[in-house]
N, C-alpha and C. Protein backbone atom coordinates (compact mmCIF):
# COMPACT_ATOMS: atom_id res chain seq x y z
N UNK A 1 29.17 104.73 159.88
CA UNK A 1 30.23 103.85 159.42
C UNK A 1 30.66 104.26 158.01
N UNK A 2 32.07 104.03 157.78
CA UNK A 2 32.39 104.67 156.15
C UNK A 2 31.89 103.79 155.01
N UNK A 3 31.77 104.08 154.22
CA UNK A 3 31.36 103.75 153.21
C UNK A 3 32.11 104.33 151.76
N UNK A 4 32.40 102.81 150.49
CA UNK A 4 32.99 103.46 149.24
C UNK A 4 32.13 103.51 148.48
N UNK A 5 32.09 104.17 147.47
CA UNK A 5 31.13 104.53 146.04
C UNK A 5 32.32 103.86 145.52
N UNK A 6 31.53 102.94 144.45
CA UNK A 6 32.59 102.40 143.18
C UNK A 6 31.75 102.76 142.00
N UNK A 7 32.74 103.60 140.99
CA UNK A 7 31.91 103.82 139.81
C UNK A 7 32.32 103.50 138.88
N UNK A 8 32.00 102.72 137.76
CA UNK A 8 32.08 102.77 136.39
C UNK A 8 31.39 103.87 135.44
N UNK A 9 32.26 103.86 134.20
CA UNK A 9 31.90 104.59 133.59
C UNK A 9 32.47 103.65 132.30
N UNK A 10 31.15 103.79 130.95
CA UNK A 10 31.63 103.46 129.67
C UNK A 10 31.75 104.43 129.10
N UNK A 11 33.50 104.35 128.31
CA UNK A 11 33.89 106.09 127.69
C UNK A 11 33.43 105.49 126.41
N UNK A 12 33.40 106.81 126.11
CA UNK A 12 32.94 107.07 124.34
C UNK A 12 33.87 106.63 123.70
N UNK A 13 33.81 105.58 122.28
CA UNK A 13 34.57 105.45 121.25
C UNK A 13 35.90 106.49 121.80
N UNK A 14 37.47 106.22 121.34
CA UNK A 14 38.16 107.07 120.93
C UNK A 14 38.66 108.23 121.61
N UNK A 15 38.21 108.17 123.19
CA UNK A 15 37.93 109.35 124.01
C UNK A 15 39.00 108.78 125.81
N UNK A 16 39.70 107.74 125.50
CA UNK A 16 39.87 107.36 126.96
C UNK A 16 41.21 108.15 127.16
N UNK A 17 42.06 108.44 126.54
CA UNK A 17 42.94 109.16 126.65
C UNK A 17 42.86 110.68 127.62
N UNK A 18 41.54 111.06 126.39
CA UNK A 18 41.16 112.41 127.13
C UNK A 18 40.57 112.63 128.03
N UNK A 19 39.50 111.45 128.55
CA UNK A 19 39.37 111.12 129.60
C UNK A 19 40.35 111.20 130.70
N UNK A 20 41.47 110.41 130.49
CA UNK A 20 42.05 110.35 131.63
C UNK A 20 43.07 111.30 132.29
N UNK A 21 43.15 112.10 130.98
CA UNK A 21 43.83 113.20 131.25
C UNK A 21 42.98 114.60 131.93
N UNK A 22 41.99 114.27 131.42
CA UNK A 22 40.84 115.29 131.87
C UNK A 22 40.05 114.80 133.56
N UNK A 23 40.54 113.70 134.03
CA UNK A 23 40.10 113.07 135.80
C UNK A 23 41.36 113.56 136.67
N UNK A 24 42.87 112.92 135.82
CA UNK A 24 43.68 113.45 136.08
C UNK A 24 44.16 115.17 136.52
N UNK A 25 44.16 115.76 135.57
CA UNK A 25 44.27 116.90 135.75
C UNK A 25 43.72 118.10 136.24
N UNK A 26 42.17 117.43 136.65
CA UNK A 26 41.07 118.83 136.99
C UNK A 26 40.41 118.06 137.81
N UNK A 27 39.16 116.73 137.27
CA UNK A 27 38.25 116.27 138.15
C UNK A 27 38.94 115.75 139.74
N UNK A 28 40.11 115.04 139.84
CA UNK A 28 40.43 114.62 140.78
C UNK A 28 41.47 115.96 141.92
N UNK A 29 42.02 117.05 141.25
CA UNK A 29 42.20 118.07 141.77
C UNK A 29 41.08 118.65 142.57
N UNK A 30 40.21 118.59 141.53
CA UNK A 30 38.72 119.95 141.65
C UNK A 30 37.93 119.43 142.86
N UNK A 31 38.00 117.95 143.21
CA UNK A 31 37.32 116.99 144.34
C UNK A 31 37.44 117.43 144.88
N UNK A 32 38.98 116.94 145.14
CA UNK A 32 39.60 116.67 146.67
C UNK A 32 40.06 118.06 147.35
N UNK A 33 39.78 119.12 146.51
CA UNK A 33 39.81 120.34 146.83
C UNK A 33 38.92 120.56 148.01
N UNK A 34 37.81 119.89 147.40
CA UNK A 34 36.68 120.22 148.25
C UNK A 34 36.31 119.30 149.39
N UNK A 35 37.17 117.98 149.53
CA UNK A 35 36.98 116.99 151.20
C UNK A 35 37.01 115.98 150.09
N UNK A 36 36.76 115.78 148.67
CA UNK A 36 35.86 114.39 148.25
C UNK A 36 37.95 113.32 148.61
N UNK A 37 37.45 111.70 149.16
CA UNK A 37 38.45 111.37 149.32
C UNK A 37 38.44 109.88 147.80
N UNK A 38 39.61 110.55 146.89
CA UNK A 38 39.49 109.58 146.23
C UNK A 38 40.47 108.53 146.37
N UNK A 39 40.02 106.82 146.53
CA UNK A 39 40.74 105.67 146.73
C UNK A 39 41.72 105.14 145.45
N UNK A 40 41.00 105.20 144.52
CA UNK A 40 41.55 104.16 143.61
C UNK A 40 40.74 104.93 141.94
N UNK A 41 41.68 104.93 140.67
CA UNK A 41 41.37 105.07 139.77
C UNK A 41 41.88 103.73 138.66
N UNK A 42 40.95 103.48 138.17
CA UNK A 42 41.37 102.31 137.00
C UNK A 42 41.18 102.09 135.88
N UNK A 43 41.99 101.45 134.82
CA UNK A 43 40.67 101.30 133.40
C UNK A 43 40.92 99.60 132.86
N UNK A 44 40.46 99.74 132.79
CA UNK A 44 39.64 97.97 132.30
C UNK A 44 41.12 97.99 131.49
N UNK A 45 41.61 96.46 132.25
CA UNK A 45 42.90 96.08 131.61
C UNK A 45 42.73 95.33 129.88
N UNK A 46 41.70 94.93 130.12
CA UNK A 46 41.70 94.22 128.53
C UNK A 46 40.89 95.37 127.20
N UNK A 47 41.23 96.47 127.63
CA UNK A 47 41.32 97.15 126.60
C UNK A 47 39.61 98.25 126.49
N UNK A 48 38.74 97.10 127.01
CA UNK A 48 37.59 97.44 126.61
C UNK A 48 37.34 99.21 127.09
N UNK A 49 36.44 100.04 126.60
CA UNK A 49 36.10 101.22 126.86
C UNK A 49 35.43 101.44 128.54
N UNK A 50 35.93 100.81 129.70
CA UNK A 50 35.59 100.99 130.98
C UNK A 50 36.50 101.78 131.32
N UNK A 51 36.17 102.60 132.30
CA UNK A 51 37.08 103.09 133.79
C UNK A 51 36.20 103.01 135.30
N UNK A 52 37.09 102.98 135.84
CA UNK A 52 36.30 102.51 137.42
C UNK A 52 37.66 103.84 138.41
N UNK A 53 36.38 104.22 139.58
CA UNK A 53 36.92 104.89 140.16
C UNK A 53 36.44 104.81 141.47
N UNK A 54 36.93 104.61 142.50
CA UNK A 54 36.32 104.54 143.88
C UNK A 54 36.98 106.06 145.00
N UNK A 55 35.39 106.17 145.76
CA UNK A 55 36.34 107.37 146.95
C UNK A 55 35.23 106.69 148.14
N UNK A 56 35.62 107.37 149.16
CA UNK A 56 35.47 107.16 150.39
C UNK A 56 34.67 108.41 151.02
N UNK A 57 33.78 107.67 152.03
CA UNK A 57 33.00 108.80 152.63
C UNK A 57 32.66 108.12 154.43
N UNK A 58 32.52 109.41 155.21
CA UNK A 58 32.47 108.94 156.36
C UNK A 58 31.57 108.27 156.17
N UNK A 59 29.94 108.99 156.32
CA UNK A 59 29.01 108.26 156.41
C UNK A 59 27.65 109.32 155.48
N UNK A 60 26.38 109.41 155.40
CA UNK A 60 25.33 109.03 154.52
C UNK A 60 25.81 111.14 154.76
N UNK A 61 25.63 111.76 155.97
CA UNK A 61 26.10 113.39 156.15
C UNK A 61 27.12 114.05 155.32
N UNK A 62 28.41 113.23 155.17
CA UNK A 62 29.50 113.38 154.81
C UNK A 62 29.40 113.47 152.92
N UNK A 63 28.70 112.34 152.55
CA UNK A 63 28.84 112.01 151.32
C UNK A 63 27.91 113.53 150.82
N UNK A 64 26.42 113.33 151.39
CA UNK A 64 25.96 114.55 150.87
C UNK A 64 26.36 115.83 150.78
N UNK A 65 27.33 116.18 152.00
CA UNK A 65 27.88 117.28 151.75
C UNK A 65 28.63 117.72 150.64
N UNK A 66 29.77 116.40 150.59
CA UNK A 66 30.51 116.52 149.56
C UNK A 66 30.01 116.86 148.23
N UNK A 67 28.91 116.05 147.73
CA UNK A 67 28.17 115.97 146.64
C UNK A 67 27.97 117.13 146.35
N UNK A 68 27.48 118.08 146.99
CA UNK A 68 27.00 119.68 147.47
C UNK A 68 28.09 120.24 147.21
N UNK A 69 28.85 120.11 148.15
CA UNK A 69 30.53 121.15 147.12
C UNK A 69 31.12 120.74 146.23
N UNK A 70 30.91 119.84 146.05
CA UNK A 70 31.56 119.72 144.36
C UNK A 70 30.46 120.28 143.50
N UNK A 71 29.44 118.95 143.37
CA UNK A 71 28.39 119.37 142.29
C UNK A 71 27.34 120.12 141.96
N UNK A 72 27.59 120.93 142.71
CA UNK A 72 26.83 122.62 142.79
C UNK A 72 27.85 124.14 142.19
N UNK A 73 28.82 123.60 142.80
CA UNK A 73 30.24 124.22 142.37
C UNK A 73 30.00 125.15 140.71
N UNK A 74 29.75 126.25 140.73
CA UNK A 74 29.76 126.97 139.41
C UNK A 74 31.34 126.35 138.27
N UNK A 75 32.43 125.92 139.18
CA UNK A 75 33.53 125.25 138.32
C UNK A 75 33.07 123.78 137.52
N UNK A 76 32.29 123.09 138.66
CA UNK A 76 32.19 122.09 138.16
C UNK A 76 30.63 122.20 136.87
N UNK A 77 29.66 122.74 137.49
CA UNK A 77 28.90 122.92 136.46
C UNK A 77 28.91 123.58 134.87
N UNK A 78 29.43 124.65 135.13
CA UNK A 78 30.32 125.52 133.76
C UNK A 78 31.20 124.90 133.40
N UNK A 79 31.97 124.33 133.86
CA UNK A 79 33.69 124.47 133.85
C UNK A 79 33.85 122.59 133.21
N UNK A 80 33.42 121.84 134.56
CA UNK A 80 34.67 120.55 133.94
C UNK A 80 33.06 119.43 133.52
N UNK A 81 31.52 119.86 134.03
CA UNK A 81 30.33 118.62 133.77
C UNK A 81 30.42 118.55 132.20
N UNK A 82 30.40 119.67 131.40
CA UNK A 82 30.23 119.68 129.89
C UNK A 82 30.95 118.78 129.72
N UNK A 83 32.46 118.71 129.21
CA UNK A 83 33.56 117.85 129.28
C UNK A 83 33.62 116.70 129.80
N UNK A 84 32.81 116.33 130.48
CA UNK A 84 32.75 114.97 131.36
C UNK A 84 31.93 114.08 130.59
N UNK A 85 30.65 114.97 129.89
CA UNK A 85 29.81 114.51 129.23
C UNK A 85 29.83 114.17 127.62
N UNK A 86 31.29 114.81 127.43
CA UNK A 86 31.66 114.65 125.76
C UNK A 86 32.44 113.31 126.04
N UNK A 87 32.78 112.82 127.21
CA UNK A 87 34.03 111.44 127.37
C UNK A 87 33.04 110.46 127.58
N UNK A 88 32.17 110.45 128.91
CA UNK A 88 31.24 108.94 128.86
C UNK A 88 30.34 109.17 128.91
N UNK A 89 29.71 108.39 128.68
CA UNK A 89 28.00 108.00 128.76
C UNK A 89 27.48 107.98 129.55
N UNK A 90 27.13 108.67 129.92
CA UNK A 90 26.06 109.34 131.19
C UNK A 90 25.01 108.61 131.67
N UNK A 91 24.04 107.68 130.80
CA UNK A 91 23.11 107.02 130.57
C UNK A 91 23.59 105.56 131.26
N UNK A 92 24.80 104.99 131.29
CA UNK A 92 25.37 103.84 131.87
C UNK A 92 26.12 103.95 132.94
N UNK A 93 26.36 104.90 133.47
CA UNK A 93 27.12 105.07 134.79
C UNK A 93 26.33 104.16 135.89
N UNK A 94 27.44 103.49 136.32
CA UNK A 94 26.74 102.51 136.98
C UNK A 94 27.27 103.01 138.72
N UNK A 95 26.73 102.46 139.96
CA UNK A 95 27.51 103.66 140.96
C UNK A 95 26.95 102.13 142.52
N UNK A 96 27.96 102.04 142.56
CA UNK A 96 27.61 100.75 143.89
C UNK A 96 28.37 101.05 144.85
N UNK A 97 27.46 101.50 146.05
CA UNK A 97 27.64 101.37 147.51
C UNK A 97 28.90 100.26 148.29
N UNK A 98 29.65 100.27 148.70
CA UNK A 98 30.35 99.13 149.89
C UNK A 98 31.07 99.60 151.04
N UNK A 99 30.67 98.54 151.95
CA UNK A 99 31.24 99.11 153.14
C UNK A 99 32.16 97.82 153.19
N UNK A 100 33.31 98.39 153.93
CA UNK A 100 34.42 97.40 153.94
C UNK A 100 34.29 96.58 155.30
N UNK A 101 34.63 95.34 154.92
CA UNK A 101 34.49 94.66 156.62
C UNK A 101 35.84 94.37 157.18
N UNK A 102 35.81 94.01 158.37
CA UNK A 102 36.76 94.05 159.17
C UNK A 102 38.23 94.02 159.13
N UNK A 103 38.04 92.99 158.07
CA UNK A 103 39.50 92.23 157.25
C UNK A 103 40.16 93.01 156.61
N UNK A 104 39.50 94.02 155.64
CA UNK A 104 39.61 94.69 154.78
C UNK A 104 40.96 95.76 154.79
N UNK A 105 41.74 95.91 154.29
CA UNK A 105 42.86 97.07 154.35
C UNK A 105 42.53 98.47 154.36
N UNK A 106 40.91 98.83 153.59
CA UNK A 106 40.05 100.04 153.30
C UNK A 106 39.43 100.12 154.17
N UNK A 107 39.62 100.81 155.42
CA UNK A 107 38.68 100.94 156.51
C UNK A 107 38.41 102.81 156.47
């Protein structure tokens, strides 16, 4: 059954800009290059230093694969993890499982 990853992330002081230009322009290219399906990107409307990002996966096979071509990826390790790690905090990434039920528009 499919399943979404919802993630937060707290950006660094001073950094959401580049952040978002840096998900924008490479991380969300560099994914979906590879199968990852992303749903929804957001950032905390009242200002605070959050962003939230959700993608979609068939099921428990699917996700691991993906995980595997992206984050094994010599691009992503050399190339865009450094940079990811100068924007948020690594240490608070928070990462919650949901499966959508019936009602749901996200199937």
């Amino acid at each position: 059954m499919a399943f979404y990853e919802f993630r937060r992330y707290e950006i660094r002081p001073g950094k959401m800009d580049e952040w978002i230009t840096l998900f924008h322009d490479e991380i969300i290219p560099f994914q979906t290059a590879r199968g990852m399906v992303i749903c929804g990107v957001f950032k905390d409307e009242t200002g605070a230093d959050l962003f939230y990002w959700m993608r979609r996966f068939e099921n428990e096979a699917h996700r691991e694969a993906l995980y595997k071509a992206v984050y094994e990826d010599e691009g992503w390790t050399k190339g865009i993890a450094p940079r990811v790690g100068e924007c948020i905090n690594r240490e608070t990434i928070q990462v919650t499982r949901v499966a959508p039920t019936s009602s749901s528009v996200l199937q």
